[in-house]
N, C-alpha and C. Protein backbone atom coordinates (compact mmCIF):
# COMPACT_ATOMS: atom_id res chain seq x y z
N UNK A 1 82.58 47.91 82.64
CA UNK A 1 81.98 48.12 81.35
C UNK A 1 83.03 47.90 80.26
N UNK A 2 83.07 46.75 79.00
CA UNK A 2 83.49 46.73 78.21
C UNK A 2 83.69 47.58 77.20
N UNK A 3 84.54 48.23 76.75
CA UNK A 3 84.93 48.99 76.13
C UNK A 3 84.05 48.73 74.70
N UNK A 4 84.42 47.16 74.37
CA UNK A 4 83.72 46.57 72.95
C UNK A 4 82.56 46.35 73.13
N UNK A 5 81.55 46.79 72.57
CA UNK A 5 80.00 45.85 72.56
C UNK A 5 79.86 44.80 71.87
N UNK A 6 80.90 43.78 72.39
CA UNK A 6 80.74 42.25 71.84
C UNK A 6 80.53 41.72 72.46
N UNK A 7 80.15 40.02 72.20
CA UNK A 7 79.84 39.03 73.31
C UNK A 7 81.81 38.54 74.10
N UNK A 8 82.63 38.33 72.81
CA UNK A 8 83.37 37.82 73.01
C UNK A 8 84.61 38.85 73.34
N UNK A 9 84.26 40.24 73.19
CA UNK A 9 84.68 41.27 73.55
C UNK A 9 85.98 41.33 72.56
N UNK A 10 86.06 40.96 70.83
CA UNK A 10 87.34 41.15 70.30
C UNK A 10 86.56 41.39 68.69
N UNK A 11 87.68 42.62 68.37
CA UNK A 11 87.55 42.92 67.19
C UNK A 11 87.11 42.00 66.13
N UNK A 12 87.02 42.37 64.55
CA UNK A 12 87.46 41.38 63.54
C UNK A 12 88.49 41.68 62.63
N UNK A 13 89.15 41.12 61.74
CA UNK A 13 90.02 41.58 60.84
C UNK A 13 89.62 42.87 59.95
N UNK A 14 88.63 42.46 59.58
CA UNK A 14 87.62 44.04 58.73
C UNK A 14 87.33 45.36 59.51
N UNK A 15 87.36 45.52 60.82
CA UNK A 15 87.44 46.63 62.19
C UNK A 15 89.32 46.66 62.13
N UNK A 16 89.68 45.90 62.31
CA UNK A 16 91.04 45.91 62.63
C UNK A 16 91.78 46.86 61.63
N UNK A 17 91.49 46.02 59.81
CA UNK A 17 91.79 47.17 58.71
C UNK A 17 91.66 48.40 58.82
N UNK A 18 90.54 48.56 59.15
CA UNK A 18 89.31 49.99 58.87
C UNK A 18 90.15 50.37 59.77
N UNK A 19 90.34 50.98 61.29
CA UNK A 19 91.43 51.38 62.22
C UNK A 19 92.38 51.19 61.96
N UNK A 20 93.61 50.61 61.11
CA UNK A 20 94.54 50.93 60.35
C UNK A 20 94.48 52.12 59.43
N UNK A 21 93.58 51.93 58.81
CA UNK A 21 93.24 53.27 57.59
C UNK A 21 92.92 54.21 58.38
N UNK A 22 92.19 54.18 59.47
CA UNK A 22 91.56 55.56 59.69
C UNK A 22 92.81 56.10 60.40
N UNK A 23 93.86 55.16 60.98
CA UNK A 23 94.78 56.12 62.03
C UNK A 23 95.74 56.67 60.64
N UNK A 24 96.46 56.12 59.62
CA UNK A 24 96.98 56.11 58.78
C UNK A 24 96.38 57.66 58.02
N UNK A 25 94.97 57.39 57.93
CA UNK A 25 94.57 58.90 57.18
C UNK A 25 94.62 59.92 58.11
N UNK A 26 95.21 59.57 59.08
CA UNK A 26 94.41 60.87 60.06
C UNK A 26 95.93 61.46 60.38
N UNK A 27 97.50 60.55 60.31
CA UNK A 27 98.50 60.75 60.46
C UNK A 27 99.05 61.61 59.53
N UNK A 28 98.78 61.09 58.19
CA UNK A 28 99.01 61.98 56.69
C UNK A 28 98.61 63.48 57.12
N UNK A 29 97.31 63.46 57.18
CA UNK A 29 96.99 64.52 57.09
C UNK A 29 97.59 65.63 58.28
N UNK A 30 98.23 65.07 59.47
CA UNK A 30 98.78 65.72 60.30
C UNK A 30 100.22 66.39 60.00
N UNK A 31 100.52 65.05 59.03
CA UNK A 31 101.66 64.89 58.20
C UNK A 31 101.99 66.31 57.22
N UNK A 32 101.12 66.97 56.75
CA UNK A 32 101.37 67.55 55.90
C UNK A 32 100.83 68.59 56.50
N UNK A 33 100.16 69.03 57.80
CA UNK A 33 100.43 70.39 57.97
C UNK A 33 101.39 70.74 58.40
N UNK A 34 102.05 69.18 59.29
CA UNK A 34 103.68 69.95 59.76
C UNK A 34 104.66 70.24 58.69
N UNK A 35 104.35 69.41 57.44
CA UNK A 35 105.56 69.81 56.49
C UNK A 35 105.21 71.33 55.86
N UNK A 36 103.51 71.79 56.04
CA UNK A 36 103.20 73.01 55.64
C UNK A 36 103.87 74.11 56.39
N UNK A 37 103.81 73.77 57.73
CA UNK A 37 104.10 74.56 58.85
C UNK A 37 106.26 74.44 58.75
N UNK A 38 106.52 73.56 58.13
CA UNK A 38 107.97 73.90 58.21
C UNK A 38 108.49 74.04 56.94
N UNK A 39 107.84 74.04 56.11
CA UNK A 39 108.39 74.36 54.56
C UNK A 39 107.76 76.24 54.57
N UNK A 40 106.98 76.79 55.11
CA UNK A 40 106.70 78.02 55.06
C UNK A 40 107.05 79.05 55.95
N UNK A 41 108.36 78.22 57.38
CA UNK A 41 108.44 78.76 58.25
C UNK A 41 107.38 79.69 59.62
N UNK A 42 106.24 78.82 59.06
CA UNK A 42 105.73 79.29 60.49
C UNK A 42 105.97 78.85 61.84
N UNK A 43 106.68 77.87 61.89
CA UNK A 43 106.84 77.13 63.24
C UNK A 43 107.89 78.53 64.18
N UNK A 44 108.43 79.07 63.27
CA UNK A 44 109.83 79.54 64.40
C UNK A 44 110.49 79.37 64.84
N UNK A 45 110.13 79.34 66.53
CA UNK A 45 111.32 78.84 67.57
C UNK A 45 111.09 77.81 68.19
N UNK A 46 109.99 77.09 67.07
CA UNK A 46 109.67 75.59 67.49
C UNK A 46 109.88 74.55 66.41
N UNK A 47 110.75 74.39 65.73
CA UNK A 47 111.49 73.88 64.07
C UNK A 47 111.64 72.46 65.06
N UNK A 48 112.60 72.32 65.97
CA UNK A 48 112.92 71.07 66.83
C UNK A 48 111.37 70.38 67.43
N UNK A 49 110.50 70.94 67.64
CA UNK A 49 109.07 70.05 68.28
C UNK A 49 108.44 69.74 66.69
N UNK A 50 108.36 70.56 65.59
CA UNK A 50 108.33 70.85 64.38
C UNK A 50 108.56 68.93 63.67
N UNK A 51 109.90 69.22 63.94
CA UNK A 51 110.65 68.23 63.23
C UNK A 51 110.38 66.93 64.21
N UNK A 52 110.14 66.61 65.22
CA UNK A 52 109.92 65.43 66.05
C UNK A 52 108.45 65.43 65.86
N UNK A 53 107.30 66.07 66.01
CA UNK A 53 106.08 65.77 65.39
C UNK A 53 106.14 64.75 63.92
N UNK A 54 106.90 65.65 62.88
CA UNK A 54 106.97 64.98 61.67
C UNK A 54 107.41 63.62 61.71
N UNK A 55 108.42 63.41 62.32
CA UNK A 55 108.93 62.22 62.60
C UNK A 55 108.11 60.90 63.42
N UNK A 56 107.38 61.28 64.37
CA UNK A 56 106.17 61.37 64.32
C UNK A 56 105.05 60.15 63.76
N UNK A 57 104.56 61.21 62.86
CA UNK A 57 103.56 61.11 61.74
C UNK A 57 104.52 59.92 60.88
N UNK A 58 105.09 60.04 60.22
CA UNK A 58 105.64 58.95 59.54
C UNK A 58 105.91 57.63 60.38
N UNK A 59 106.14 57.71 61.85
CA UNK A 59 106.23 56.08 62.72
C UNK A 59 104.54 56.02 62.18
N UNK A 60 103.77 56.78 62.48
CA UNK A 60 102.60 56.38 62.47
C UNK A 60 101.83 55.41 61.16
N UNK A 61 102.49 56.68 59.83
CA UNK A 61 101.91 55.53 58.88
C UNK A 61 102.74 54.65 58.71
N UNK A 62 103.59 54.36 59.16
CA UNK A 62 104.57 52.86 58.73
C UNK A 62 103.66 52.11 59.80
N UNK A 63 103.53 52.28 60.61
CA UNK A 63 102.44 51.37 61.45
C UNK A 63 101.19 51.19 60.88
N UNK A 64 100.84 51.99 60.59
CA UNK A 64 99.34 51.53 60.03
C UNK A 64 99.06 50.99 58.54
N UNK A 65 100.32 51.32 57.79
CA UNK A 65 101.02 50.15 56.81
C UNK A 65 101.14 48.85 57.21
N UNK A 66 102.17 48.75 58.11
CA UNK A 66 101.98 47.35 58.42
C UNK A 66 101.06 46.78 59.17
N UNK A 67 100.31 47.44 59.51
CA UNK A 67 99.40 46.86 60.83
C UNK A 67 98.08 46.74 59.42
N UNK A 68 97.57 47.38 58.69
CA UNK A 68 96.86 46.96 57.57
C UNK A 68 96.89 45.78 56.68
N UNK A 69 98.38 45.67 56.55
CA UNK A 69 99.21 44.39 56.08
C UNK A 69 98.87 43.57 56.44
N UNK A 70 99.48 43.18 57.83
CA UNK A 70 99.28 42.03 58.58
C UNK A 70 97.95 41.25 58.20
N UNK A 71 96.84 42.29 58.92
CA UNK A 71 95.43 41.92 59.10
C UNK A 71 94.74 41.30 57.93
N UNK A 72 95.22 42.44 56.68
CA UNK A 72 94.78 41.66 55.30
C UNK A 72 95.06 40.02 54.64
N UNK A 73 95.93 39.47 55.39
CA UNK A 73 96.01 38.67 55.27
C UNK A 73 94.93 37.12 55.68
């Protein structure tokens, strides 16, 4: 079973965008509870998983920056 319900079984550039944005919005927003969670000290004795999450989130939207990029073209 194909994952895609296409004939030719491949995205288009306009699906391709749209899944750029949606991973991109969905990273931000992950983005900023970890900076919530470490600018208010709730993390604790987890500051190090803390800080590699965040790090993280930002590969993510630089990817979905450029991966939006690309496609728009």
């Amino acid at each position: 079973m194909n994952f895609i319900n296409r004939p030719n079984g491949k995205f288009t550039n306009e699906e391709k965008v749209k899944m750029f944005h949606t991973m991109g919005g969905v990273a931000s927003v992950i983005a900023l509870v970890l900076v919530i969670l470490i600018e208010s000290g709730i993390e604790g004795e987890r500051r190090e998983m803390a800080d590699m999450g965040l790090t993280a989130m930002i590969v993510m939207l630089a990817v979905s920056l450029i991966g939006s990029m690309y496609f728009k073209k």
